[in-house]
PDB file of N, CA and C in Angstrom:
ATOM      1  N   UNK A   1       9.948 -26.876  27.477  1.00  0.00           N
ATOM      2  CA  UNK A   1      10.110 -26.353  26.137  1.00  0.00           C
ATOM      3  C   UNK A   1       9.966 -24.831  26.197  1.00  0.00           C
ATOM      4  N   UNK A   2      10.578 -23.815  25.207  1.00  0.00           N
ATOM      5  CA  UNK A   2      11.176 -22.719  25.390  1.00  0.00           C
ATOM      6  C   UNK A   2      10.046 -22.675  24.496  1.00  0.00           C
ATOM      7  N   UNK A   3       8.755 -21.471  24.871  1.00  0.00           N
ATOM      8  CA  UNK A   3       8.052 -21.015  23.695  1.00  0.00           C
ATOM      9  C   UNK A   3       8.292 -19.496  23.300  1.00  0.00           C
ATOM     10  N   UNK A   4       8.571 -19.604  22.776  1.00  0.00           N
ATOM     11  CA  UNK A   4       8.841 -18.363  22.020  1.00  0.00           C
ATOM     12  C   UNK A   4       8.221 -16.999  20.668  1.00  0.00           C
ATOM     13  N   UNK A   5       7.859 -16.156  20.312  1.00  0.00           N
ATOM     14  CA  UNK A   5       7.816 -15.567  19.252  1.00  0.00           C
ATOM     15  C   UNK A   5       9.232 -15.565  18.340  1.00  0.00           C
ATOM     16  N   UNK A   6       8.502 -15.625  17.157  1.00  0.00           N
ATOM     17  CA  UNK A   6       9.505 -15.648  15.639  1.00  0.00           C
ATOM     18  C   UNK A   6       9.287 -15.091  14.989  1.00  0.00           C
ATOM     19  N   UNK A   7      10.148 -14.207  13.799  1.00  0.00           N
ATOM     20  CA  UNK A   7      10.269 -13.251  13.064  1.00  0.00           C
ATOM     21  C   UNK A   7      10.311 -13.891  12.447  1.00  0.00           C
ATOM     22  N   UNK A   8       8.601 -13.435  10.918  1.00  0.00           N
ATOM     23  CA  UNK A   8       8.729 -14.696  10.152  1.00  0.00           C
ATOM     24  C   UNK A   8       9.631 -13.673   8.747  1.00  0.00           C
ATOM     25  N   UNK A   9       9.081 -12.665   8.776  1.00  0.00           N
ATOM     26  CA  UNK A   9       9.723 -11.801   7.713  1.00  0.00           C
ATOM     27  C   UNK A   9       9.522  -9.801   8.222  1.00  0.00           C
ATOM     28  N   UNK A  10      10.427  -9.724   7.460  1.00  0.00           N
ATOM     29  CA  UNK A  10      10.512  -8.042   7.779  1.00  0.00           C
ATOM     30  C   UNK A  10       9.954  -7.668   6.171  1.00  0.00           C
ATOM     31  N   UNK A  11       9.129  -6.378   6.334  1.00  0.00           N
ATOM     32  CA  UNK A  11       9.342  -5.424   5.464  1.00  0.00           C
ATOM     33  C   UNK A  11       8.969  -4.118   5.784  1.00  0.00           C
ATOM     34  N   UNK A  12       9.726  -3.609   5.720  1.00  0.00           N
ATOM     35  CA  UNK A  12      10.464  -1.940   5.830  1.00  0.00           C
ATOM     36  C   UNK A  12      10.441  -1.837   7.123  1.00  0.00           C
ATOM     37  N   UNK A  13       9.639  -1.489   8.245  1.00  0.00           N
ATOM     38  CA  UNK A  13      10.090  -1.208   9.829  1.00  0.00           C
ATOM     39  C   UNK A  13       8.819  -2.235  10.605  1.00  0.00           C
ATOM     40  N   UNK A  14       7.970  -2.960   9.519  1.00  0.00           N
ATOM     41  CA  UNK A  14       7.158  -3.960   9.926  1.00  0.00           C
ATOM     42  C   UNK A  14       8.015  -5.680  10.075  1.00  0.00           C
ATOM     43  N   UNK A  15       7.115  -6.051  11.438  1.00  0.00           N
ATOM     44  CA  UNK A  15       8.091  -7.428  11.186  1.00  0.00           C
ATOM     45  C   UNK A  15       6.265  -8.619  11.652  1.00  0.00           C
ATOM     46  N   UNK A  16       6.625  -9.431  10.790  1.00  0.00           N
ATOM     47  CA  UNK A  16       5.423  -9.817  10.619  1.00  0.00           C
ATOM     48  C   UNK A  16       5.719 -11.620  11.605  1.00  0.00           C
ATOM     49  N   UNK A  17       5.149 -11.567  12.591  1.00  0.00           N
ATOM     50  CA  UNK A  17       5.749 -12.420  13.841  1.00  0.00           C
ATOM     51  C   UNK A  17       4.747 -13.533  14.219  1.00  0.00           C
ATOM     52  N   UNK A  18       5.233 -14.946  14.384  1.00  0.00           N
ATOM     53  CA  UNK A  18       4.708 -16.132  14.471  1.00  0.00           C
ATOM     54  C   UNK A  18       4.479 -16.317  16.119  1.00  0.00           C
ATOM     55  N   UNK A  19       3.487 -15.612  16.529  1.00  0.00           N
ATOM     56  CA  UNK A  19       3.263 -16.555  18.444  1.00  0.00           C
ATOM     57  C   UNK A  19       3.548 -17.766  18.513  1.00  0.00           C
ATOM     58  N   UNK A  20       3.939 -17.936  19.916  1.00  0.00           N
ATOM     59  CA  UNK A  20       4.319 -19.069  20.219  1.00  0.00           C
ATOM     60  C   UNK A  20       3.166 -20.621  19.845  1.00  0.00           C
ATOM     61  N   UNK A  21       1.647 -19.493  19.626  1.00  0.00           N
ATOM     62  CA  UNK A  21       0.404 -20.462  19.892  1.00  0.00           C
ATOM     63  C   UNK A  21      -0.107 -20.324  18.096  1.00  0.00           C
ATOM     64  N   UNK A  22       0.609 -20.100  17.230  1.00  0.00           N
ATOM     65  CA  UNK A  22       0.483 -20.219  15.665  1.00  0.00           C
ATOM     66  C   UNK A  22       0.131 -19.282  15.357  1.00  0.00           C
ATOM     67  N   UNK A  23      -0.391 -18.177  16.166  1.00  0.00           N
ATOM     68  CA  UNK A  23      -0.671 -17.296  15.703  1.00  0.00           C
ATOM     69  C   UNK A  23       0.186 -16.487  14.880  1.00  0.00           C
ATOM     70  N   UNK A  24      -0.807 -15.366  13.782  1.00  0.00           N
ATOM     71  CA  UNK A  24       0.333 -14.207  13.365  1.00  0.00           C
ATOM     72  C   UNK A  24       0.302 -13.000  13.926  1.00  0.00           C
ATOM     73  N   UNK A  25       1.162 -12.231  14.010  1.00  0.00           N
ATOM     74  CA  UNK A  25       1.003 -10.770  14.285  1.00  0.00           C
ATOM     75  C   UNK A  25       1.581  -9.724  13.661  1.00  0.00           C
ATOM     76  N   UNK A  26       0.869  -8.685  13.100  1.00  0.00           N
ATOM     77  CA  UNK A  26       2.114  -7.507  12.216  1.00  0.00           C
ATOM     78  C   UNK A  26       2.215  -6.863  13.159  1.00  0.00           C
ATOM     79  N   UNK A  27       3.646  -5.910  13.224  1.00  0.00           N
ATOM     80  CA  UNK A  27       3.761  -5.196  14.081  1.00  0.00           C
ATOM     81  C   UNK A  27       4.789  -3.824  13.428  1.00  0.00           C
ATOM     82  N   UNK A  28       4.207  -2.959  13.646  1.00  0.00           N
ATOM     83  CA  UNK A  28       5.045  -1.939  13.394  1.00  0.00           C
ATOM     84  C   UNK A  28       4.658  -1.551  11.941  1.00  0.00           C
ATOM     85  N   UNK A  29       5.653  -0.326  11.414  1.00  0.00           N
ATOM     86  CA  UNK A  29       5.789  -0.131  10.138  1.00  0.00           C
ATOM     87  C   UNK A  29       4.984   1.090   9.640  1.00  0.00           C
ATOM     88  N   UNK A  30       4.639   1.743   8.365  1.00  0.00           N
ATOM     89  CA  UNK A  30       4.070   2.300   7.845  1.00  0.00           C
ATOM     90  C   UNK A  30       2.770   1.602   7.433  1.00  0.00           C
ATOM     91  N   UNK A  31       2.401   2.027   6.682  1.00  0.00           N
ATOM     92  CA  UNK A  31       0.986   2.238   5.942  1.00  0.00           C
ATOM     93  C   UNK A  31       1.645   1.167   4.550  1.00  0.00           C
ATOM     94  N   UNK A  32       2.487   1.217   4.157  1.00  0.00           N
ATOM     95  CA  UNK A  32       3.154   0.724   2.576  1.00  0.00           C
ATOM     96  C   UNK A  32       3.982  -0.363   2.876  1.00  0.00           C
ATOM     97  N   UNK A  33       4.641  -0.461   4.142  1.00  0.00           N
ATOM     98  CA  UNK A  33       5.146  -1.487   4.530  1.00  0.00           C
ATOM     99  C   UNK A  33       3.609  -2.576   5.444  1.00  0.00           C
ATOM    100  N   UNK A  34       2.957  -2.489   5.829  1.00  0.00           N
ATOM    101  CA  UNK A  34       2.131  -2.883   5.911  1.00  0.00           C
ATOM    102  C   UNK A  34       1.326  -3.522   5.303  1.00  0.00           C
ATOM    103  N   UNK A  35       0.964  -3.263   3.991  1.00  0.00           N
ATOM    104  CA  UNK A  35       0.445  -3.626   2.591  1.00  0.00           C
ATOM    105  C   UNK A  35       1.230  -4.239   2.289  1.00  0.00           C
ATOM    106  N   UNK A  36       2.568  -3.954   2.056  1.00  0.00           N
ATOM    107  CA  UNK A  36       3.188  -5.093   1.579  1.00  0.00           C
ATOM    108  C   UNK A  36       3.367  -6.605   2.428  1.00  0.00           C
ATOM    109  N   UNK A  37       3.593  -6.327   3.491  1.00  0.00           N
ATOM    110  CA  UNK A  37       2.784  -7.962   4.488  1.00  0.00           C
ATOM    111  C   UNK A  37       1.835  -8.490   3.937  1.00  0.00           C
ATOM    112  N   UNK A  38       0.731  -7.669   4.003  1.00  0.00           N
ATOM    113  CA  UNK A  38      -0.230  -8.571   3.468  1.00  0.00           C
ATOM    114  C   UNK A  38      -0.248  -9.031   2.205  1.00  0.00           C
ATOM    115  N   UNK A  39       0.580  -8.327   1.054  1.00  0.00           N
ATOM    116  CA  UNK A  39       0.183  -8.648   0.101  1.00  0.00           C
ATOM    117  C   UNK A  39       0.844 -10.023  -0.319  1.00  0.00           C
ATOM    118  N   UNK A  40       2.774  -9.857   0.509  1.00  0.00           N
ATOM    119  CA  UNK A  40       3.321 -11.689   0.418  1.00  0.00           C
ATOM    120  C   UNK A  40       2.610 -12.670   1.032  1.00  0.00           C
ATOM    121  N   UNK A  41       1.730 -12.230   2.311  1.00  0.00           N
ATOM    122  CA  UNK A  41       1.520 -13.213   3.466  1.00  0.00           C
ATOM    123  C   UNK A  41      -0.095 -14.184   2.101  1.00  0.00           C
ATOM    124  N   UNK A  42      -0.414 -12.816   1.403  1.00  0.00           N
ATOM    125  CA  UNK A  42      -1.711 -13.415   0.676  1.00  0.00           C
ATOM    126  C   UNK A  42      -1.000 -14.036  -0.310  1.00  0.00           C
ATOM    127  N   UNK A  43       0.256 -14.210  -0.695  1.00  0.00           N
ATOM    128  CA  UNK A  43       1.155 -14.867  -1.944  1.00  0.00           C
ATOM    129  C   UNK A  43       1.133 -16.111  -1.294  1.00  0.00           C
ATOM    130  N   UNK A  44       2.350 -15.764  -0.039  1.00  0.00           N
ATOM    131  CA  UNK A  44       3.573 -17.096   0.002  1.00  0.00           C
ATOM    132  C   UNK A  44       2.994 -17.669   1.653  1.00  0.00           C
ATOM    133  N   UNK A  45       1.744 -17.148   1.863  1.00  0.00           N
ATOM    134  CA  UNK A  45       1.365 -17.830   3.668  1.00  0.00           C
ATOM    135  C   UNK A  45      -0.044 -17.155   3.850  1.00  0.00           C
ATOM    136  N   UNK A  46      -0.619 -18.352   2.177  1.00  0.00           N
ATOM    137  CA  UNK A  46      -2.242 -17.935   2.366  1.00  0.00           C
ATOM    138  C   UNK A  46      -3.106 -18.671   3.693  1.00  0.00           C
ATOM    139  N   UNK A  47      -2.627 -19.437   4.554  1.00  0.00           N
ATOM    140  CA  UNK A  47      -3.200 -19.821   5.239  1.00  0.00           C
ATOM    141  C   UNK A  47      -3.284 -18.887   6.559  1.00  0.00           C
ATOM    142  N   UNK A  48      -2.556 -17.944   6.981  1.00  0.00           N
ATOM    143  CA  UNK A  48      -2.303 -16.914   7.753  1.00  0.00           C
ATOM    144  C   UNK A  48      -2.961 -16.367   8.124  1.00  0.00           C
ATOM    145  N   UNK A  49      -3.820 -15.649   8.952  1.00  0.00           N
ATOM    146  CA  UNK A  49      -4.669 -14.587   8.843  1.00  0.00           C
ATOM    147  C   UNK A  49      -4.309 -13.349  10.427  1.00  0.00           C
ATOM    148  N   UNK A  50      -3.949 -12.199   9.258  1.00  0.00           N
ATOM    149  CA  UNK A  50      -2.875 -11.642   9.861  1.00  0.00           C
ATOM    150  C   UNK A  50      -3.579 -10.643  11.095  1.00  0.00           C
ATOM    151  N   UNK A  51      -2.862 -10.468  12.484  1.00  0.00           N
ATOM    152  CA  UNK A  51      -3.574  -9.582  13.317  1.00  0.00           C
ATOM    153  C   UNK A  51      -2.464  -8.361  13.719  1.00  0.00           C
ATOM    154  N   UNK A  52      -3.365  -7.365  13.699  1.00  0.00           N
ATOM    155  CA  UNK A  52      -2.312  -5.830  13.669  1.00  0.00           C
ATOM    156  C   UNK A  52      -1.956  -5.580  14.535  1.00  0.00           C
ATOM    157  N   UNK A  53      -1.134  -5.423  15.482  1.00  0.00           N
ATOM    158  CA  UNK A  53      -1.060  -4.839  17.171  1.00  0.00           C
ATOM    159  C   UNK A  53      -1.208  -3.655  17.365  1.00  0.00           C
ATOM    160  N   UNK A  54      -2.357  -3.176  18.076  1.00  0.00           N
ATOM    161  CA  UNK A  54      -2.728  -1.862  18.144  1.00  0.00           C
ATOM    162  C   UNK A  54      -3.640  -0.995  17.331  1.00  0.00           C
ATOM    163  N   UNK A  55      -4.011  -1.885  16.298  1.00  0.00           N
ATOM    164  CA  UNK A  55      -5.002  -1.058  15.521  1.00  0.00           C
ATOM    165  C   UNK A  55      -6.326  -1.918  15.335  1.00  0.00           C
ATOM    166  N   UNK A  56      -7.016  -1.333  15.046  1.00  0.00           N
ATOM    167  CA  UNK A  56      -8.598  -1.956  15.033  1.00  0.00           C
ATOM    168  C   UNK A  56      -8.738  -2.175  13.719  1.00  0.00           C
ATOM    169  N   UNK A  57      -9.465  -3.114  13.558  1.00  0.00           N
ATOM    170  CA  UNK A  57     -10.317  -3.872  11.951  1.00  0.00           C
ATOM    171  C   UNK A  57     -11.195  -2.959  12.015  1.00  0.00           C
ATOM    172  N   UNK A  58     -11.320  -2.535  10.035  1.00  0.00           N
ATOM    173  CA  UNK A  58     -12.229  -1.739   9.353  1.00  0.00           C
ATOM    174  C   UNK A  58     -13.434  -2.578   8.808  1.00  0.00           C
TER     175      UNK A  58
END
């Protein structure tokens, strides 16, 4: 079986990506495109809990 990453949605130069192992990952983007991930992922994929690539938790 082919495991793969998936592009679950884009917004603005962020693409917010499903690991092969369920995980999520944001990647990329601004500061506003960023926020806006979280703010659908907290709408339409409250079960999610989103991890940033490259940046550290506040």
């Amino acid at each position: 079986m082919l495991r793969t990453r998936r592009v679950v949605a884009l917004f603005g130069q962020a693409r917010l990506m499903r690991e092969a192992d369920g995980r999520f990952q944001l990647e990329g983007g601004n500061r506003h495109d960023r926020l806006a991930a979280i703010e659908w992922s907290s709408m339409f994929l409250p079960e999610a809990v989103l991890a940033q690539r490259g940046r550290m938790s506040r």
